[in-house]
N, C-alpha and C. Protein backbone atom coordinates (compact mmCIF):
# COMPACT_ATOMS: atom_id res chain seq x y z
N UNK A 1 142.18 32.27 11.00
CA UNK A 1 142.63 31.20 11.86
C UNK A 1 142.24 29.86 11.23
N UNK A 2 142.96 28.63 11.24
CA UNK A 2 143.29 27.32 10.75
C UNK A 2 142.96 26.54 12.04
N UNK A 3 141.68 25.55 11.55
CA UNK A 3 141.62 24.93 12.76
C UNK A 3 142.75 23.31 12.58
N UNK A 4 143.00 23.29 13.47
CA UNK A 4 144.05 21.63 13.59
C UNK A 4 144.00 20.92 14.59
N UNK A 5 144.33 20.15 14.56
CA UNK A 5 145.02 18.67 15.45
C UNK A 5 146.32 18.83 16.08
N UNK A 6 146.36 19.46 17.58
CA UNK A 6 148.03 19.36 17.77
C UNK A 6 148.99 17.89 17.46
N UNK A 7 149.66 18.02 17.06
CA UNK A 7 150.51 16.84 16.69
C UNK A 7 151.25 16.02 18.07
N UNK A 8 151.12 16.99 18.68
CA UNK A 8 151.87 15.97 20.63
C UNK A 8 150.72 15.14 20.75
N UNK A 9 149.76 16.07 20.93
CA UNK A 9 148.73 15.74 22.17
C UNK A 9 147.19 15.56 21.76
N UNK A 10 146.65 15.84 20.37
CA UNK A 10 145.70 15.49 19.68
C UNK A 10 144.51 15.98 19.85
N UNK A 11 144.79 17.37 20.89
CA UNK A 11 143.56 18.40 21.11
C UNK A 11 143.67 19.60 20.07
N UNK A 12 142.05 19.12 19.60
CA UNK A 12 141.89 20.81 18.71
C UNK A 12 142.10 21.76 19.51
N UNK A 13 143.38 22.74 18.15
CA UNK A 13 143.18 23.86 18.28
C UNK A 13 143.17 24.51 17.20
N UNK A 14 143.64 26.52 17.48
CA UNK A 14 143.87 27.13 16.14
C UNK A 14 144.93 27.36 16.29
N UNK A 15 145.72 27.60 14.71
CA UNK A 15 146.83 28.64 14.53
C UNK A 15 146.55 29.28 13.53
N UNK A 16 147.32 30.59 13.63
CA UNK A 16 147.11 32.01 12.31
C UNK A 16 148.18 31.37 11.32
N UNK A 17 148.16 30.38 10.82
CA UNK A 17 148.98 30.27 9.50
C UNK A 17 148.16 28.98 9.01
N UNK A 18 148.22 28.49 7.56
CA UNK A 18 147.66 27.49 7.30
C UNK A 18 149.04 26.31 7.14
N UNK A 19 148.69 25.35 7.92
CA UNK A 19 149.83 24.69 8.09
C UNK A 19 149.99 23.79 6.99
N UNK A 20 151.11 23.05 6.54
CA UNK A 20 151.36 22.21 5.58
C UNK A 20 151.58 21.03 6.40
N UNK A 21 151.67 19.93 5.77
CA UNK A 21 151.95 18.43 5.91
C UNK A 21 152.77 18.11 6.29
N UNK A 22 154.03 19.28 6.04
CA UNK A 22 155.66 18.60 6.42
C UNK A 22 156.55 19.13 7.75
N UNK A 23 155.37 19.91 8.40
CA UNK A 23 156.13 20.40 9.41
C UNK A 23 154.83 20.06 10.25
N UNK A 24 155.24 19.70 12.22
CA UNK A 24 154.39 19.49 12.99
C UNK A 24 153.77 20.27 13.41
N UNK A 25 152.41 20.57 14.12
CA UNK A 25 151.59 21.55 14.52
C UNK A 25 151.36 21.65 15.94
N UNK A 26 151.66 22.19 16.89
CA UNK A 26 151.14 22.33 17.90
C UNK A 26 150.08 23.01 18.79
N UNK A 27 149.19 22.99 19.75
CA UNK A 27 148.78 23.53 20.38
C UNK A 27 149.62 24.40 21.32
N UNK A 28 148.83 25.41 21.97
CA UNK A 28 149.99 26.55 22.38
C UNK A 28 150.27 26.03 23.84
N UNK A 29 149.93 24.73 24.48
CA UNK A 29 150.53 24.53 25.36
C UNK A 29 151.65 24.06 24.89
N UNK A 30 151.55 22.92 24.32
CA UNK A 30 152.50 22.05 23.47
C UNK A 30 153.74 22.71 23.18
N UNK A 31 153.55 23.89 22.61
CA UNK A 31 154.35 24.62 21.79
C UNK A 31 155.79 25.15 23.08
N UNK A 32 154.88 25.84 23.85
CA UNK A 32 155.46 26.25 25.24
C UNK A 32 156.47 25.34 25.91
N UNK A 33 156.08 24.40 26.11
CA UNK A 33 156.91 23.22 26.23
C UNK A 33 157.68 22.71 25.37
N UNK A 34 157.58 22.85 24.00
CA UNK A 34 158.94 22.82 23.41
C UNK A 34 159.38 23.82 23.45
N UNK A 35 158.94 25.16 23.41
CA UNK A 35 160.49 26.08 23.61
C UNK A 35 161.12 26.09 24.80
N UNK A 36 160.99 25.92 25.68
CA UNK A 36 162.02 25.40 26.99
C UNK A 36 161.99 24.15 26.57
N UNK A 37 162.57 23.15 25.83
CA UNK A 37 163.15 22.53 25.32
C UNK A 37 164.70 22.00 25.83
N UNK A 38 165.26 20.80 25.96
CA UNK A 38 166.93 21.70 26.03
C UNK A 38 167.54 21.64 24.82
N UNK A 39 167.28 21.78 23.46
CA UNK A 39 167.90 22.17 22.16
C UNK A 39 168.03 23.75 22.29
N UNK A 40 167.33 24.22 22.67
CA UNK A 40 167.42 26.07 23.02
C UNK A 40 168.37 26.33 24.16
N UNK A 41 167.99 25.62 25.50
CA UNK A 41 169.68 25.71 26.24
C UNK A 41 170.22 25.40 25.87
N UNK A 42 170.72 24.42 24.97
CA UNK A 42 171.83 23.73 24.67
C UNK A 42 172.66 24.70 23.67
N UNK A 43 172.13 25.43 23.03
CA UNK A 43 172.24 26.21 22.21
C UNK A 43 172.94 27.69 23.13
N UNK A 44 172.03 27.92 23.86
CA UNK A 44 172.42 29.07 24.37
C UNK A 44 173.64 28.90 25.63
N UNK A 45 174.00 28.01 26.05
CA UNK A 45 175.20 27.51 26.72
C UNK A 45 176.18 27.39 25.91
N UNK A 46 175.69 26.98 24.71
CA UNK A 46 177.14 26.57 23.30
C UNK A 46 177.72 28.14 23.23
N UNK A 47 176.40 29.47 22.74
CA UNK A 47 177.08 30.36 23.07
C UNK A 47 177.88 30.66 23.89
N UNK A 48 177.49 31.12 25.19
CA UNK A 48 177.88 31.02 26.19
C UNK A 48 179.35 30.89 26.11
N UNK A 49 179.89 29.67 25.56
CA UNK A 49 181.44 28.85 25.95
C UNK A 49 181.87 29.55 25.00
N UNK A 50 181.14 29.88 23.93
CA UNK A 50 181.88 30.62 22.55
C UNK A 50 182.61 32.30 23.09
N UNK A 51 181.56 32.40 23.97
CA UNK A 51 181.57 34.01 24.63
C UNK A 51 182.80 34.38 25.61
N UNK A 52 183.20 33.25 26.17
CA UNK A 52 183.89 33.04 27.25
C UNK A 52 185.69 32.41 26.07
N UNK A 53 185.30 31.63 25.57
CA UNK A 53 187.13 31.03 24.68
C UNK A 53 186.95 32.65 24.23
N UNK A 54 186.08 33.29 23.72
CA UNK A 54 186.48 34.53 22.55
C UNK A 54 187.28 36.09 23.46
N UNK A 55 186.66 35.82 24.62
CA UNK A 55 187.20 36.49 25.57
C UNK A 55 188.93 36.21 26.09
N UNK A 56 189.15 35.04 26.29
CA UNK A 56 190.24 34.47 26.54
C UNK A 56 191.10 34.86 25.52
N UNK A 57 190.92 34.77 24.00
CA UNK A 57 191.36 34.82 23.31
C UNK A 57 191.89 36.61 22.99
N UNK A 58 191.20 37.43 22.90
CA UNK A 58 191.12 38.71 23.15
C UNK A 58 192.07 39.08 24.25
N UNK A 59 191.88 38.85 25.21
CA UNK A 59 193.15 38.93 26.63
C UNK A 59 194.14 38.14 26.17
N UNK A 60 194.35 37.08 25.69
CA UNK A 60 196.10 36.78 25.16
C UNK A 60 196.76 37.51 24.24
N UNK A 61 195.30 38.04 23.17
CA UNK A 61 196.27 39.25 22.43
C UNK A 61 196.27 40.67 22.51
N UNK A 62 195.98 40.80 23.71
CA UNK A 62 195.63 42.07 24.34
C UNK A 62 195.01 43.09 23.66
N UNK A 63 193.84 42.24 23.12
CA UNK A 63 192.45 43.23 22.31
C UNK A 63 191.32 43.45 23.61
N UNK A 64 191.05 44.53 23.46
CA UNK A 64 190.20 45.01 24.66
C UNK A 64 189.03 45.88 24.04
């Protein structure tokens, strides 16, 4: 374990990797809160619409 500086919020913690310079570090609250994020819904709604035209598309050419 790597001790660090979360990069949000500036409370020590650890993580199991040794982190580099070029990517940010978080604490595991921190972290939590970015993955409910909305870049991850946003993402998973984009599916979503992809799931739904591909369907449409399938029923006009009567692929089932």
């Amino acid at each position: 374990m790597y001790e660090v500086v979360c990069d949000k919020c500036g409370q020590k913690c650890e993580v199991p990797f040794n982190p580099t310079s070029d990517k940010p570090v978080y604490c595991s609250e921190c972290f939590k809160s970015k993955e409910g994020s909305s870049d991850r819904g946003n993402k998973s709604q984009q599916l979503d619409e992809i799931n739904e035209k591909l369907d449409r598309i399938m029923k006009a050419l009567h692929i089932e």
